[in-house]
Protein backbone atom coordinates (compact mmCIF):
# COMPACT_ATOMS: atom_id res chain seq x y z
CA UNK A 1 0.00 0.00 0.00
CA UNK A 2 1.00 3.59 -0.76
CA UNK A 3 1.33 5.99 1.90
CA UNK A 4 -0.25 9.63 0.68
CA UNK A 5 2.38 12.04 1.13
CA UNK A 6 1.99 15.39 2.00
CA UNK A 7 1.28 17.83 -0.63
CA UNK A 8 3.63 20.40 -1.89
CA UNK A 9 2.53 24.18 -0.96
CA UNK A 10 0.11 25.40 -3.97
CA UNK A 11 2.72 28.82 -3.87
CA UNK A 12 5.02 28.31 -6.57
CA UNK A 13 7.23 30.62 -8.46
CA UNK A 14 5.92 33.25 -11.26
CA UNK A 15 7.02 31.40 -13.93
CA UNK A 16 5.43 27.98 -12.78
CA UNK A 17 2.51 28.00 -14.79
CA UNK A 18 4.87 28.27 -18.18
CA UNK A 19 6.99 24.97 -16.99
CA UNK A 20 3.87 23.37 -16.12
CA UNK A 21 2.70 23.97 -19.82
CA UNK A 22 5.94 22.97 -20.90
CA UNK A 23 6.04 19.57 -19.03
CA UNK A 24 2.24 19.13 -20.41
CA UNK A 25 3.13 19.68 -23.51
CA UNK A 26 6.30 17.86 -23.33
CA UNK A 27 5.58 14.58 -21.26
CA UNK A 28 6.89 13.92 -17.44
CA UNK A 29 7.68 11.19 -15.58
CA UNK A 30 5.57 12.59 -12.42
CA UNK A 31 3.88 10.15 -10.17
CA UNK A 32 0.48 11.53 -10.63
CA UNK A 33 -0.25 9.47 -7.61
CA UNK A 34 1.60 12.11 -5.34
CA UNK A 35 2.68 15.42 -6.98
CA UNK A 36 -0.16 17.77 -5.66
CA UNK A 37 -3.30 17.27 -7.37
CA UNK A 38 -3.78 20.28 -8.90
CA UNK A 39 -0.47 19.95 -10.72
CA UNK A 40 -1.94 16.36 -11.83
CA UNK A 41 -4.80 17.83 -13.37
CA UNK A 42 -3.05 20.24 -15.25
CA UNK A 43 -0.15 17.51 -16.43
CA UNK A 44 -3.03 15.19 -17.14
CA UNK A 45 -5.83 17.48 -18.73
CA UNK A 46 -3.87 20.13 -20.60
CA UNK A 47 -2.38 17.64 -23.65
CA UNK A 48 -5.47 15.92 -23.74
CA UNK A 49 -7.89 18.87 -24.17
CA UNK A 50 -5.09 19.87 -27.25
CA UNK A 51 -5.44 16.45 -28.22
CA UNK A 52 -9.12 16.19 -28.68
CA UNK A 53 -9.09 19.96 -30.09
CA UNK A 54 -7.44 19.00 -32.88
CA UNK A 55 -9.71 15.62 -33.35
CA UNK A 56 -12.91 17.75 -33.27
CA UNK A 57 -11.23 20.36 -35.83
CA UNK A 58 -10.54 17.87 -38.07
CA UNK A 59 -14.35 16.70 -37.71
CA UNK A 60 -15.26 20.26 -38.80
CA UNK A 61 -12.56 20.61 -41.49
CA UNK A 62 -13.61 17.63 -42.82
CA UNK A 63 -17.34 18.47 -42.74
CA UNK A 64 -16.68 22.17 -44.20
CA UNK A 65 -15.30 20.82 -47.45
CA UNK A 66 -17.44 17.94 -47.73
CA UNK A 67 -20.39 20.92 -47.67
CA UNK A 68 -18.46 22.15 -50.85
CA UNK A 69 -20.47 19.02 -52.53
CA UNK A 70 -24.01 19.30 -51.12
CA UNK A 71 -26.89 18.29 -48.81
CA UNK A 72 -26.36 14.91 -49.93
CA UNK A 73 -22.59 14.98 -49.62
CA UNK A 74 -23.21 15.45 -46.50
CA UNK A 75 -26.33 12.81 -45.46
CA UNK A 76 -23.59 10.29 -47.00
CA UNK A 77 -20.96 11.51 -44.36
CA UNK A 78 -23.92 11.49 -41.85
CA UNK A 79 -25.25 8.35 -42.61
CA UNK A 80 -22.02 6.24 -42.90
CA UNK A 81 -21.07 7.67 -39.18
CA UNK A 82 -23.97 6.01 -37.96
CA UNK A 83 -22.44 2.66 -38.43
CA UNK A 84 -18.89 3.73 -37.40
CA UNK A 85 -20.50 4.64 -34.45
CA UNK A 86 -20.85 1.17 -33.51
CA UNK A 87 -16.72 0.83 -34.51
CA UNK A 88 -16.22 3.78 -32.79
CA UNK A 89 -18.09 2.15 -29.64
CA UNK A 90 -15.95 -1.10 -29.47
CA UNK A 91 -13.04 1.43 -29.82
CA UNK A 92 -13.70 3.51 -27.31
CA UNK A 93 -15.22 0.96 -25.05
CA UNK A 94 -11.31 -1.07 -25.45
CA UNK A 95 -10.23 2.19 -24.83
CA UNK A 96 -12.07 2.57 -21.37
CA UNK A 97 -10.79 -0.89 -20.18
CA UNK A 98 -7.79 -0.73 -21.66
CA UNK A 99 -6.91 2.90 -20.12
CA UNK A 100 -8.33 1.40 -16.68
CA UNK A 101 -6.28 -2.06 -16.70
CA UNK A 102 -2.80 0.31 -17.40
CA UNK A 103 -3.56 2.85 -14.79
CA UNK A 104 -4.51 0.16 -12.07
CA UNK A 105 -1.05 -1.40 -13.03
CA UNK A 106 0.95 1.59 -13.37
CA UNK A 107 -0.70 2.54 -9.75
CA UNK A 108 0.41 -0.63 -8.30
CA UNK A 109 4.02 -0.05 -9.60
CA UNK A 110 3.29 -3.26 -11.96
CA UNK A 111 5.24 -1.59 -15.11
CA UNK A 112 6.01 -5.01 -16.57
CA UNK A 113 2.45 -6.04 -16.27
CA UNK A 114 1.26 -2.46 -18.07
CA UNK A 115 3.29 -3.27 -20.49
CA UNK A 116 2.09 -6.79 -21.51
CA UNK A 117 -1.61 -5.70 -20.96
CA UNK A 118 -0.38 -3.05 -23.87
CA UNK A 119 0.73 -5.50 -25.95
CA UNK A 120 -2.51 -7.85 -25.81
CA UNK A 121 -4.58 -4.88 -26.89
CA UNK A 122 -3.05 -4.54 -30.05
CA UNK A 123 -3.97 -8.16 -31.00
CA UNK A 124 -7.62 -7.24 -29.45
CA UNK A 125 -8.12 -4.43 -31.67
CA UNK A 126 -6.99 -5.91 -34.70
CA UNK A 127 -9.48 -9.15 -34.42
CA UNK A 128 -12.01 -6.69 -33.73
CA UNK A 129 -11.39 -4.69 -36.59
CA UNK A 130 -12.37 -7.78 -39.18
CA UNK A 131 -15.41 -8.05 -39.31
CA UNK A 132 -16.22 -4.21 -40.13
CA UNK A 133 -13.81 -4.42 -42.74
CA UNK A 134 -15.65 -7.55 -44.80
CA UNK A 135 -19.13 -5.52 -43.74
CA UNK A 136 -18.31 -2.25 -45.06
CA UNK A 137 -16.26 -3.84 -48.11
CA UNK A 138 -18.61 -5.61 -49.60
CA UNK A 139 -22.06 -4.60 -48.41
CA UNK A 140 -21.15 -0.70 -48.33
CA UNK A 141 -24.31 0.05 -51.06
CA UNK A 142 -27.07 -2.40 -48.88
CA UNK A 143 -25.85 -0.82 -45.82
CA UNK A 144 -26.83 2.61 -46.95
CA UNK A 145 -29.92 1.67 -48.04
CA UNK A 146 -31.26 0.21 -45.29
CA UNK A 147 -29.85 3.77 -43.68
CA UNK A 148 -32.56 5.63 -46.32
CA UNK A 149 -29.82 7.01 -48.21
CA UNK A 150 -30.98 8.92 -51.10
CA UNK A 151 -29.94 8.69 -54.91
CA UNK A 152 -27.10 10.46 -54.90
CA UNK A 153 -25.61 8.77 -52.19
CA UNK A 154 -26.23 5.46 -53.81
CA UNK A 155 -24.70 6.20 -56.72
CA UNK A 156 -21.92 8.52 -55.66
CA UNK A 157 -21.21 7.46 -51.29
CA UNK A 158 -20.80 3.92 -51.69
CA UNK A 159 -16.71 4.33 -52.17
CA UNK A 160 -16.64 6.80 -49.07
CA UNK A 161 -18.19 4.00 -47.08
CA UNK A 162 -15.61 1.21 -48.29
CA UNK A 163 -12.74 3.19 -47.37
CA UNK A 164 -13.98 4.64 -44.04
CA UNK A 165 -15.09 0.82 -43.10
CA UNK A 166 -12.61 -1.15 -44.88
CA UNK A 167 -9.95 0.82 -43.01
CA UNK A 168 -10.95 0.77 -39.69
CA UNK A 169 -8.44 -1.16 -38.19
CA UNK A 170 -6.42 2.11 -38.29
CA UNK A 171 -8.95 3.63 -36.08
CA UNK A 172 -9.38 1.12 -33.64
CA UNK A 173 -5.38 0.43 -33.01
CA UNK A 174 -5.72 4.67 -32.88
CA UNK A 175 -7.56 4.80 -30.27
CA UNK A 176 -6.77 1.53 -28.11
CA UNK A 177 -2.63 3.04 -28.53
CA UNK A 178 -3.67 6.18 -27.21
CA UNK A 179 -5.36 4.42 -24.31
CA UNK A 180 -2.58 3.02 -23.30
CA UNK A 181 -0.56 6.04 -23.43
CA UNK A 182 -3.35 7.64 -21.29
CA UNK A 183 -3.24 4.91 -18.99
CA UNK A 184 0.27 5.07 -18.50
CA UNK A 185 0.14 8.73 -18.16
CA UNK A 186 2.31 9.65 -21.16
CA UNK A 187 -0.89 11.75 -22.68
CA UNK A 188 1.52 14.61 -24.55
CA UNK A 189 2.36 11.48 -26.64
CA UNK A 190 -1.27 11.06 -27.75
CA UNK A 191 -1.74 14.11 -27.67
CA UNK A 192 1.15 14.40 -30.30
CA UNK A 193 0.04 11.34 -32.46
CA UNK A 194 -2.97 12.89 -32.88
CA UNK A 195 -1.44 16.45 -34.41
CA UNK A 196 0.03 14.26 -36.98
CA UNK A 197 -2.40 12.62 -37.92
CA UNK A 198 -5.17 14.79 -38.11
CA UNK A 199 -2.61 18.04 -39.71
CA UNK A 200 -2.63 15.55 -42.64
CA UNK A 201 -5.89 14.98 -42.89
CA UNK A 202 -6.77 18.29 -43.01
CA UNK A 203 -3.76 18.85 -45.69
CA UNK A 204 -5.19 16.13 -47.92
CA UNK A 205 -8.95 16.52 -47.59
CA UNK A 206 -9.47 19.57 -50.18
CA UNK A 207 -6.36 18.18 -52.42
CA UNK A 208 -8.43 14.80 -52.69
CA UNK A 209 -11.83 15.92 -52.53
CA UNK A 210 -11.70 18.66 -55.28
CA UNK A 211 -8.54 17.56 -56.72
CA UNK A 212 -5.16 19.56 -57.66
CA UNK A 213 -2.75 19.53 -60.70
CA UNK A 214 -2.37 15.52 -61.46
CA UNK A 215 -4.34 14.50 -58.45
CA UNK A 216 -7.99 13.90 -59.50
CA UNK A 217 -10.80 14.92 -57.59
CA UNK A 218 -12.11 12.19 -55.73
CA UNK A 219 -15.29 13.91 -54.24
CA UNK A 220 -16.82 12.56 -51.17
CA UNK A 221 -14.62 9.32 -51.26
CA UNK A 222 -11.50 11.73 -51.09
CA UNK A 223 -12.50 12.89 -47.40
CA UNK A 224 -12.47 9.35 -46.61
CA UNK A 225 -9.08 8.14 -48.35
CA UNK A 226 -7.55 11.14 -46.65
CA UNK A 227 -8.48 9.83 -43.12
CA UNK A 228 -7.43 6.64 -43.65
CA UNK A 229 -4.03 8.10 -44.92
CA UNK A 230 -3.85 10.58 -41.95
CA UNK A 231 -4.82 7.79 -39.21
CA UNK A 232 -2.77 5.35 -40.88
CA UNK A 233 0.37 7.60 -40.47
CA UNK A 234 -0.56 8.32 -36.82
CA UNK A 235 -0.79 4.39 -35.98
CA UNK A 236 2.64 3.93 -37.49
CA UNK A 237 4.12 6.75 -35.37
CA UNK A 238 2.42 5.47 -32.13
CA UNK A 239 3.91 2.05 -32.34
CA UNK A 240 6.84 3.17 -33.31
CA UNK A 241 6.76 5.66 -29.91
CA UNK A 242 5.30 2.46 -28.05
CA UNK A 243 8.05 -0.04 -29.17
CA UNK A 244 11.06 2.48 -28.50
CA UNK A 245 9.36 3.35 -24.76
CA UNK A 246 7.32 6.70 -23.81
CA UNK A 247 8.03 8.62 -19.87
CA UNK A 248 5.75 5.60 -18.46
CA UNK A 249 5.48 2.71 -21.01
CA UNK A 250 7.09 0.44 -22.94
CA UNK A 251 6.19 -2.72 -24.99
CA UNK A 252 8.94 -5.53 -26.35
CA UNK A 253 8.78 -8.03 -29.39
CA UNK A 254 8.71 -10.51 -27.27
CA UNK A 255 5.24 -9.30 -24.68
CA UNK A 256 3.92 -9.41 -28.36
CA UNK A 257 3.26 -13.38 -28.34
CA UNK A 258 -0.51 -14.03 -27.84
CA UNK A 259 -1.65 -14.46 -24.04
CA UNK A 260 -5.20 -15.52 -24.00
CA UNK A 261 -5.62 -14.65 -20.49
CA UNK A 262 -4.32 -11.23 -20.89
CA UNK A 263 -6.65 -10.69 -23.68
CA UNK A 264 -10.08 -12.26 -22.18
CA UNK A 265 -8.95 -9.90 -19.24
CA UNK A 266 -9.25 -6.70 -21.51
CA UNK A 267 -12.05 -8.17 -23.24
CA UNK A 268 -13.86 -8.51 -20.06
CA UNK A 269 -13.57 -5.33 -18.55
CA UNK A 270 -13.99 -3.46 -21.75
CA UNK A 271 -17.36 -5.46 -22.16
CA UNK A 272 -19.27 -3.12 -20.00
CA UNK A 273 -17.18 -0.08 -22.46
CA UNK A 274 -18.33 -1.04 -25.02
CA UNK A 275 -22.47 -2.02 -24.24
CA UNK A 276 -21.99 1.32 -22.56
CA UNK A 277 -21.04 2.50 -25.64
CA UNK A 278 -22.96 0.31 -28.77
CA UNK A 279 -26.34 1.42 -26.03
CA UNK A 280 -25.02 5.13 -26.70
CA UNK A 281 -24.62 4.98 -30.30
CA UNK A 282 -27.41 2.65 -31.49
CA UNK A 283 -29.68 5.19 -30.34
CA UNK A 284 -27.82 7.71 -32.76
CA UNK A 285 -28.06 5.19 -35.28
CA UNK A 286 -32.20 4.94 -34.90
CA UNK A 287 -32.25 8.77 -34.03
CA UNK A 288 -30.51 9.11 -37.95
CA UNK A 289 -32.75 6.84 -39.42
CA UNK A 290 -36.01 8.54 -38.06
CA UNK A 291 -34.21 12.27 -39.49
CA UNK A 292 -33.29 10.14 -42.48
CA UNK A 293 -37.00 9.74 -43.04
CA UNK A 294 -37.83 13.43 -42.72
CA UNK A 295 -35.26 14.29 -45.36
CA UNK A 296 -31.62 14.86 -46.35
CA UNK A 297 -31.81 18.13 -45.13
CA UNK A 298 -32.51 16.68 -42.02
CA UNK A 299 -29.93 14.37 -41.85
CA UNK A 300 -27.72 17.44 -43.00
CA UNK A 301 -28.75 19.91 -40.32
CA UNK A 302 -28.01 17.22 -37.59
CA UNK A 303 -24.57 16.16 -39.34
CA UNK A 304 -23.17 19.76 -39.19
CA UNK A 305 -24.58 20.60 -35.64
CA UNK A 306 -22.88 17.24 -34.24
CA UNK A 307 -19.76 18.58 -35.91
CA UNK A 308 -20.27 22.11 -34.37
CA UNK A 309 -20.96 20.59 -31.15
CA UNK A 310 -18.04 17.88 -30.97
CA UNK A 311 -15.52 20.80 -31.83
CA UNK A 312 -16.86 22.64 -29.13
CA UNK A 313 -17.20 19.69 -26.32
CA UNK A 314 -13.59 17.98 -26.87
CA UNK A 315 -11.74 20.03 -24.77
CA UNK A 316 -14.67 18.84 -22.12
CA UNK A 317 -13.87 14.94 -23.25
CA UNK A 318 -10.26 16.53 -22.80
CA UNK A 319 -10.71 16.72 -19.09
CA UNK A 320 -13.03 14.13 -18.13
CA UNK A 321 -10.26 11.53 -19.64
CA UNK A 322 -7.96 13.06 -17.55
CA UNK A 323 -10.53 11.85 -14.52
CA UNK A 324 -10.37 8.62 -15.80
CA UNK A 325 -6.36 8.41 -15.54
CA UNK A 326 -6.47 9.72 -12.27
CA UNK A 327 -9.11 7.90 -11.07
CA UNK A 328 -7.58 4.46 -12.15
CA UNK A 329 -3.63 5.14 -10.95
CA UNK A 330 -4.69 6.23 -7.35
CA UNK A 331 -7.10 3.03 -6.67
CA UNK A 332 -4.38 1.47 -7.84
CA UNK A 333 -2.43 3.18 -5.18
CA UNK A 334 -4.48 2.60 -2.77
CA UNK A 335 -5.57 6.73 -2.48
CA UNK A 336 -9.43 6.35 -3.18
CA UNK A 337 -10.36 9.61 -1.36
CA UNK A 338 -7.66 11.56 -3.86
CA UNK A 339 -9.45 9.90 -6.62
CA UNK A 340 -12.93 11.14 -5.51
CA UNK A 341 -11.43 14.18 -4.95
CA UNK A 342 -9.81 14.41 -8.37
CA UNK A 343 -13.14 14.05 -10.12
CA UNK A 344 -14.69 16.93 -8.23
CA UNK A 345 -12.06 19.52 -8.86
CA UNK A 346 -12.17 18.13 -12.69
CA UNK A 347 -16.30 18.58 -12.69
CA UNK A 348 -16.02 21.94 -11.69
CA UNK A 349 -13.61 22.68 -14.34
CA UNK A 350 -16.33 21.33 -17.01
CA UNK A 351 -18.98 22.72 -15.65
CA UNK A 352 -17.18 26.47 -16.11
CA UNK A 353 -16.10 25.57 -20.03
CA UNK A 354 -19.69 24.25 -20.54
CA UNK A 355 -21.33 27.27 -18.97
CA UNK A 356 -19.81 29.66 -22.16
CA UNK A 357 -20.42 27.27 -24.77
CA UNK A 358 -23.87 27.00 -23.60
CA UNK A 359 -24.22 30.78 -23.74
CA UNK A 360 -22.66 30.35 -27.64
CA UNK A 361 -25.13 27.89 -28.91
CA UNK A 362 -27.42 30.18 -27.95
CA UNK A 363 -27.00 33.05 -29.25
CA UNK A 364 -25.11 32.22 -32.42
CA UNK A 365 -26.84 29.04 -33.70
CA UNK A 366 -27.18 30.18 -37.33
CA UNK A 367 -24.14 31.98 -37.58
CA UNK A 368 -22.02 28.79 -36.54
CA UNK A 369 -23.69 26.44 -38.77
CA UNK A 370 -23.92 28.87 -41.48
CA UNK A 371 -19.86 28.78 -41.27
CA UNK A 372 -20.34 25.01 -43.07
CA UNK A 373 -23.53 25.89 -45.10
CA UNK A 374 -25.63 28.12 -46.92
CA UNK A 375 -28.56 25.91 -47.97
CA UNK A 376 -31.92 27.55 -45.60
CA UNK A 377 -33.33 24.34 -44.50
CA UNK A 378 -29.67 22.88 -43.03
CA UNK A 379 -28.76 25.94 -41.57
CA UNK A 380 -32.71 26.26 -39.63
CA UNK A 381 -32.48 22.31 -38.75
CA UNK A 382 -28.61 22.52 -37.58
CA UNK A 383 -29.56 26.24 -35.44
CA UNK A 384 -32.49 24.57 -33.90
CA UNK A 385 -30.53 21.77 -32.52
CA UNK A 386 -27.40 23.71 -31.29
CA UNK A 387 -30.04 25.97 -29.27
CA UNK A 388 -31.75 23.29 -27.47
CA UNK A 389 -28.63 21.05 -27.02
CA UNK A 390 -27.58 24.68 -25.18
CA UNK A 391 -30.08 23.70 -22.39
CA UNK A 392 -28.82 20.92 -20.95
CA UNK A 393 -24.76 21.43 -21.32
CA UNK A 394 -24.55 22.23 -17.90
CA UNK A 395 -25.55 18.76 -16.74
CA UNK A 396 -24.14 17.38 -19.25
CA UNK A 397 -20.66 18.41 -17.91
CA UNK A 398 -20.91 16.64 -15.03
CA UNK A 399 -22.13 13.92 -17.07
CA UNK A 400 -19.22 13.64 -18.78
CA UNK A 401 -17.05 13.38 -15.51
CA UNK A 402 -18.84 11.00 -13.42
CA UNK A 403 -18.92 7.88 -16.23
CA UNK A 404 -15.04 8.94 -16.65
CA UNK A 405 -14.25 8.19 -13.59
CA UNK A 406 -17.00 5.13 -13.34
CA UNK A 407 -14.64 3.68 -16.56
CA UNK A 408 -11.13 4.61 -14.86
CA UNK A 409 -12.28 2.80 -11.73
CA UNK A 410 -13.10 -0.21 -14.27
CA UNK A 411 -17.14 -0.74 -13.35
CA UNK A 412 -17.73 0.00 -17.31
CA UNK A 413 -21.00 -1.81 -16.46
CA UNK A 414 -22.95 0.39 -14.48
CA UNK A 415 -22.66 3.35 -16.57
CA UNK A 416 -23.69 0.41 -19.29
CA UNK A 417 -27.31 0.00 -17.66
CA UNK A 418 -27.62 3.48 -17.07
CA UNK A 419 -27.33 3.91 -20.83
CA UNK A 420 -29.90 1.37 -21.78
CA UNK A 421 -32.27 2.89 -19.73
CA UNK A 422 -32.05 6.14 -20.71
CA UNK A 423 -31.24 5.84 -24.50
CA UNK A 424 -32.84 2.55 -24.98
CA UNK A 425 -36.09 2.76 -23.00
CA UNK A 426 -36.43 6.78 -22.58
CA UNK A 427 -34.43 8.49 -25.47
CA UNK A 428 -35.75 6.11 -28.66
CA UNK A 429 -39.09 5.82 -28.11
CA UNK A 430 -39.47 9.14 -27.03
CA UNK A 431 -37.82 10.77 -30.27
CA UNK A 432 -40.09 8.37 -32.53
CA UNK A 433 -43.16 9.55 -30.55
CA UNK A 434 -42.88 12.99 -30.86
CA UNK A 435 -41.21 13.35 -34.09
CA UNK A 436 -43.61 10.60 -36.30
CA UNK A 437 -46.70 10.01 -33.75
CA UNK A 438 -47.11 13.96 -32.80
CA UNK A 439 -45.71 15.11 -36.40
CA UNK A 440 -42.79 17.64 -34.99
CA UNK A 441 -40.70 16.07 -37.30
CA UNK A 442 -36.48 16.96 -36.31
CA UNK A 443 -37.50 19.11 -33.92
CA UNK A 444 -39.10 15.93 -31.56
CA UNK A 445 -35.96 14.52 -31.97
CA UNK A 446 -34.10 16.93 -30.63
CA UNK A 447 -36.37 17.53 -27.56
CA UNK A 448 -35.81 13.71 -27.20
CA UNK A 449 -32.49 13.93 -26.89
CA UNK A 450 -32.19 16.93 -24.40
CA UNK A 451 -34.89 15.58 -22.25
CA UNK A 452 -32.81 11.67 -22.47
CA UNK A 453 -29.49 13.61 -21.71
CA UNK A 454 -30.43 15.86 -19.06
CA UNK A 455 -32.09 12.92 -16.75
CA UNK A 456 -29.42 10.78 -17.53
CA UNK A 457 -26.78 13.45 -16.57
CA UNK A 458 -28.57 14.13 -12.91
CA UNK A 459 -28.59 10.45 -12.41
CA UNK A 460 -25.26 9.47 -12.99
CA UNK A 461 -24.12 12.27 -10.77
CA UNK A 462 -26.10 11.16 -8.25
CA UNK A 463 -24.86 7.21 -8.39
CA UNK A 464 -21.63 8.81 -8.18
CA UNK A 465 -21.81 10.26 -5.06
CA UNK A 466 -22.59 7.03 -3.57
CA UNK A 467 -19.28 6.12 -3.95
CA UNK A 468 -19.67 2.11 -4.60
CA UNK A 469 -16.83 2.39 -7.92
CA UNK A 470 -14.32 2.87 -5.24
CA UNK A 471 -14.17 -1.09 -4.37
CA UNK A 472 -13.78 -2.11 -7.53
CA UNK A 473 -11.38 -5.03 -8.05
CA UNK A 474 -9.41 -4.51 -12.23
């Protein structure tokens, strides 16, 4: 067991705060189980708010060119999301146990065992990868049709969807490396994969949408080979980082032979990840479809609001992953009350960003979704959505916390059942009631969702509180 030493005096010198944004940005070898907390946070939060910054601008990048092509452009970029949604749920569900197993070890001084439960995750991911890539391959034009997908998209999406789904293993090992780095608490090195990668996306996606000199334009599908390029890069860089050892991690050719009871370990506590998760995006998935049968302008509108509203919310994601780390190393040393503590100070951090982006959607609805496009109908559907989702960011923030650090502790299942409840029982049926049974078309949907959101925001709070994650055994 780890004895909590006292904490340094919060005094420091005037130019503290620059060296502490230096050794974010940089990567330390702090024990973020007993520098002062506050200077944990900020190690922690500050590279991982930059990191996800630069993921949600490449979302709206991405998104602004796409525009270039149309509504339908668009629905095609909308539509295909809805089934990476489910990749992106087994991804970030791994991600959860994965950054929970490598805290808990790193915690319990285990580096050895981190660094075998690293290597196990890359085999994970790339099984898991499979059988999106034979899906997406070659059933890319049934897939959008059973979406609604429109003419256009049928004829002109069906290569976007290949790429983005035949690819995905570059996303999954993405986002399960980056985990680990997390985990470990070398987050300036994700943090730093991710500039790469997503710089070059946003390099290549006008030269391959609308095309340059000899390169011809690829339309839609170029947004997609341009992420897999940019991601593809990034995974090459990260295991090249992993294999030649970060501040807190590293793996060896020979933790790379296949342990099966490493692996059914990860698997098992990222189970309750990723249900939490697939129950999360489904009902974006069934929320899509109903838009989908509204119209493409619809399906628009929503795209380029989600966009808007993920660039926003990252550096929120930022922190509350920075809860999770935190959360995981110091039940691993033994510090539960400096874990609590760590995901109050965090929550209030949220709650303060939240607050003024609230107060944006608000009053500037049209004016940021008019940044992306300039057809009416988008820009009203996209406005409307921004404004209500402006009601309930304040919970939501707290929200985003409290399942962080239910993940980091590794009890990925309760926040799992809270998420079937609310999405599955409350948020679906509710959407499809008001938007199809009472007619109010998108904007039912949207009143779904904050309604769903909201209630399950207060709740999970509230479990929180209770303090039952701190006994659990990773």
């Amino acid at each position: 067991m780890h004895a909590t030493p006292p904490e340094t005096p919060a005094a420091a010198p005037p130019d503290s705060l620059w060296q502490g944004l230096r050794d974010a940005l940089r990567g330390t070898d702090a024990d973020y189980t007993r520098i002062p907390l506050r200077r944990a946070v900020f190690l922690l939060a500050v590279p991982m708010v930059l990191e996800l910054v630069l993921e949600s601008t490449f979302a709206v990048v991405d998104i602004f060119f796409v525009a270039k092509l149309g509504p339908s452009a668009v629905a095609t970029v909308g539509l295909t999301e809805s089934y990476l949604f489910l990749l992106y749920s087994i991804a970030m569900g791994l991600a959860m146990g994965i950054t929970a197993l490598v805290a808990r070890r790193v915690g319990e001084g285990e580096r050895e065992a981190a660094s075998v439960t690293a290597a196990q995750a890359l085999w994970v991911a790339v099984l898991a990868s499979v059988p999106f890539a034979i899906a997406g391959i070659v059933w890319a034009r049934e897939l959008l049709a059973l979406m609604g997908a429109d003419a256009w998209t049928l004829e002109h999406g069906v290569g976007y969807m290949q790429w983005m789904l035949g690819g995905n293993v570059v996303i999954l090992l993405l986002f399960v490396i980056n985990a680990i780095f997390r985990g470990a608490g070398d987050a300036a090195i994700a943090m730093r994969v991710l500039w790469v990668a997503n710089g070059l996306n946003i390099l290549l996606d006008p030269l391959l949408i609308f095309g340059w000199g000899p390169v011809p334009a690829f339309g839609v599908e170029g947004a997609a080979i341009a992420t897999n390029i940019g991601r593809g890069v990034g995974v090459l860089l990260q295991l090249w980082i992993l294999f030649r050892g970060g501040q807190h991690i590293r793996v060896t050719a020979a933790q790379l032979a296949w342990r099966a009871g490493i692996a059914w370990q990860i698997v098992r506590t990222s189970l309750g990840g990723v249900g939490q998760m697939i129950v999360a995006m489904t009902s974006w998935i069934f929320l899509m479809r109903i838009l989908a049968s509204i119209g493409s302008e619809a399906v628009a509108g929503a795209t380029i609001a989600i966009r808007v509203m993920m660039f926003t919310m990252m550096p929120a994601w930022g922190m509350s992953n920075a809860a999770a780390t935190l959360v995981g190393q110091n039940l691993g040393a033994q510090q539960p009350e400096r874990a609590e503590a760590s995901v109050w100070q965090i929550g209030r951090y949220n709650m303060a960003y939240l607050v003024a982006i609230a107060l944006l959607f608000f009053l500037l609805p049209r004016e940021l979704v008019g940044v992306f496009s300039d057809d009416p109908r988008v820009v009203a559907v996209g406005a409307e959505w921004l404004r209500i989702l402006s009601y309930s960011l304040f919970v939501y923030g707290w929200w985003m916390v409290s399942v962080q650090a239910f993940n980091g502790a590794g009890d990925t299942v309760t926040p799992t059942w809270i998420n079937v409840v609310f999405f599955w029982l409350i948020q679906i049926p509710l959407a499809w009631w008001l938007a199809l049974h009472l007619q109010l078309g998108h904007t039912g949907v949207f009143w779904a969702v904050f309604v769903s959101e909201t209630a399950v925001g207060l709740f999970t709070l509230w479990l929180f509180s209770r303090g039952g994650w701190k006994s659990k055994q990773v």
